[in-house]
Protein backbone atom coordinates (compact mmCIF):
# COMPACT_ATOMS: atom_id res chain seq x y z
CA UNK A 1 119.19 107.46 206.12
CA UNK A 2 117.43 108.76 203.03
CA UNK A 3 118.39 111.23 200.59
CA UNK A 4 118.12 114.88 201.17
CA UNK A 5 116.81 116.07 197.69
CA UNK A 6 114.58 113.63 196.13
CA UNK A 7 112.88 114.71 193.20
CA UNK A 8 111.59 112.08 191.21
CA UNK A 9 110.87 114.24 187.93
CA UNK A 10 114.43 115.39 187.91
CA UNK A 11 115.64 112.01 188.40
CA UNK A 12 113.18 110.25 185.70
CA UNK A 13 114.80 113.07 183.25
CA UNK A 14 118.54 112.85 184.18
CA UNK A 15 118.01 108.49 183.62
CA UNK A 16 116.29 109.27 180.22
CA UNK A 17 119.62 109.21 178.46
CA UNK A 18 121.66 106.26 179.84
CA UNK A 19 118.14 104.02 180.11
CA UNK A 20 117.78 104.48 176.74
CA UNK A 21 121.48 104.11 175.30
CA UNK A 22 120.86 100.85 177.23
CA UNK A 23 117.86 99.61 175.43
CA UNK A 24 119.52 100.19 172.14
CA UNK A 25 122.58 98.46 173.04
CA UNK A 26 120.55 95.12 174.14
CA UNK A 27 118.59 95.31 170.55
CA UNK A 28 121.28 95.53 168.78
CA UNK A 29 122.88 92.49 170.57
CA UNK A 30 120.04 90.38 169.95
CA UNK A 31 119.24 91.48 166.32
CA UNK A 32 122.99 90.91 165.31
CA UNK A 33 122.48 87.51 167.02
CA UNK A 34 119.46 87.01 164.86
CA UNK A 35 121.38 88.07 161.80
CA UNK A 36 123.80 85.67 162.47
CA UNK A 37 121.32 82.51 163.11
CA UNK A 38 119.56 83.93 159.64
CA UNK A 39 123.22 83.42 158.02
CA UNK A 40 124.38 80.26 159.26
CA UNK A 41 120.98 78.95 158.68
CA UNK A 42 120.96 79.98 154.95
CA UNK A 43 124.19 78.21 154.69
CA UNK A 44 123.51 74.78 155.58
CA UNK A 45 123.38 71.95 153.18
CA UNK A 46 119.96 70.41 153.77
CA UNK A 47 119.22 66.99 151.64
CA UNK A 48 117.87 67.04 148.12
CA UNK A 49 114.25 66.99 148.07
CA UNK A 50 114.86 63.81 145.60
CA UNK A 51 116.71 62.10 148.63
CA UNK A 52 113.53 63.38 150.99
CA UNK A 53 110.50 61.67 148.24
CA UNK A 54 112.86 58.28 148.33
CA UNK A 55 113.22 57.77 152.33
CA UNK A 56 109.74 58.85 152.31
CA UNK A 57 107.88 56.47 150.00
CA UNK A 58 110.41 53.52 151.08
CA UNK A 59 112.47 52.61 148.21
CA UNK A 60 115.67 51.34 148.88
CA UNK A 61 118.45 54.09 148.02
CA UNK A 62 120.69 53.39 144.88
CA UNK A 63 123.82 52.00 145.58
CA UNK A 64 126.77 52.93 143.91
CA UNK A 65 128.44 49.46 143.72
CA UNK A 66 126.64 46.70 141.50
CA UNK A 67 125.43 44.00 142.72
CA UNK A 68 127.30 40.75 141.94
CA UNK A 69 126.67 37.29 142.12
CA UNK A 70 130.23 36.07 142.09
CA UNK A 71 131.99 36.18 145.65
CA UNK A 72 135.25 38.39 145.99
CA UNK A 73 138.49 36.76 147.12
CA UNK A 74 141.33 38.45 148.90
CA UNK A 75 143.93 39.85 146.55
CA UNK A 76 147.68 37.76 147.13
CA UNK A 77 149.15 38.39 150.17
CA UNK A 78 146.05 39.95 152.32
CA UNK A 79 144.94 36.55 153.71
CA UNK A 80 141.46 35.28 154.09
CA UNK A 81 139.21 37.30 157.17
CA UNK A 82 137.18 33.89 158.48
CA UNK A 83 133.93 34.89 160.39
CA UNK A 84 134.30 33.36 163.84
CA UNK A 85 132.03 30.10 164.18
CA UNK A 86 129.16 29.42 166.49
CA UNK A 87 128.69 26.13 167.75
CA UNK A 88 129.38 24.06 170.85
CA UNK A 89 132.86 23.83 170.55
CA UNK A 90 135.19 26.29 172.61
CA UNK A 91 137.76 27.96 170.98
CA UNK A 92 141.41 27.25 172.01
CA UNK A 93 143.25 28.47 174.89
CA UNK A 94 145.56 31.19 174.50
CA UNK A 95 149.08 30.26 174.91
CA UNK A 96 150.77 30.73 178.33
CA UNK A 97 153.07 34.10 178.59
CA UNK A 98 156.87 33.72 178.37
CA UNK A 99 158.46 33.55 181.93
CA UNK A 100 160.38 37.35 182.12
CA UNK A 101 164.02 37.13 182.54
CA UNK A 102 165.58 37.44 186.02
């Protein structure tokens, strides 16, 4: 069943409003979303351009330790960490668990 009074002019001109209110609404959406990429953006901390010319032309970075020939030892009471060894020998089995009480 179709309308009784269609009259597209009238209809074009009564839309006008609301189609419009629309539009503005969805640019202002995606300009504030704009605005806020622009603002986070500005905010970053991007490297130094120093750090950029280093990486670039393949010098090592500076360290900030050093570098010593003398080998560091464990302060008292921290114990050595030993590397694990590789070789043919297996390491030893681990103990057996405790039987649990009954």
């Amino acid at each position: 069943m179709s309308a009784p009074n269609t009259n597209i002019e009238k209809q074009a001109r009564r839309h006008r409003g609301p189609l419009i209110g629309m539009a503005l609404a969805a640019l202002f959406g995606v300009a504030l979303i704009v605005y806020w990429l622009m603002q986070e953006s500005a905010q970053s901390n991007p490297p130094a351009p120093q750090d950029q010319i280093e990486q670039q032309s393949g010098a090592a970075p500076a360290t900030s330790a050093p570098a010593t020939s003398t080998p560091v030892t464990p302060a008292p009471g921290e114990g050595a960490i030993i590397a694990p060894q590789t070789g043919t020998e297996t390491a030893p089995a681990a103990p057996a668990p405790a039987p649990a009480n009954p």
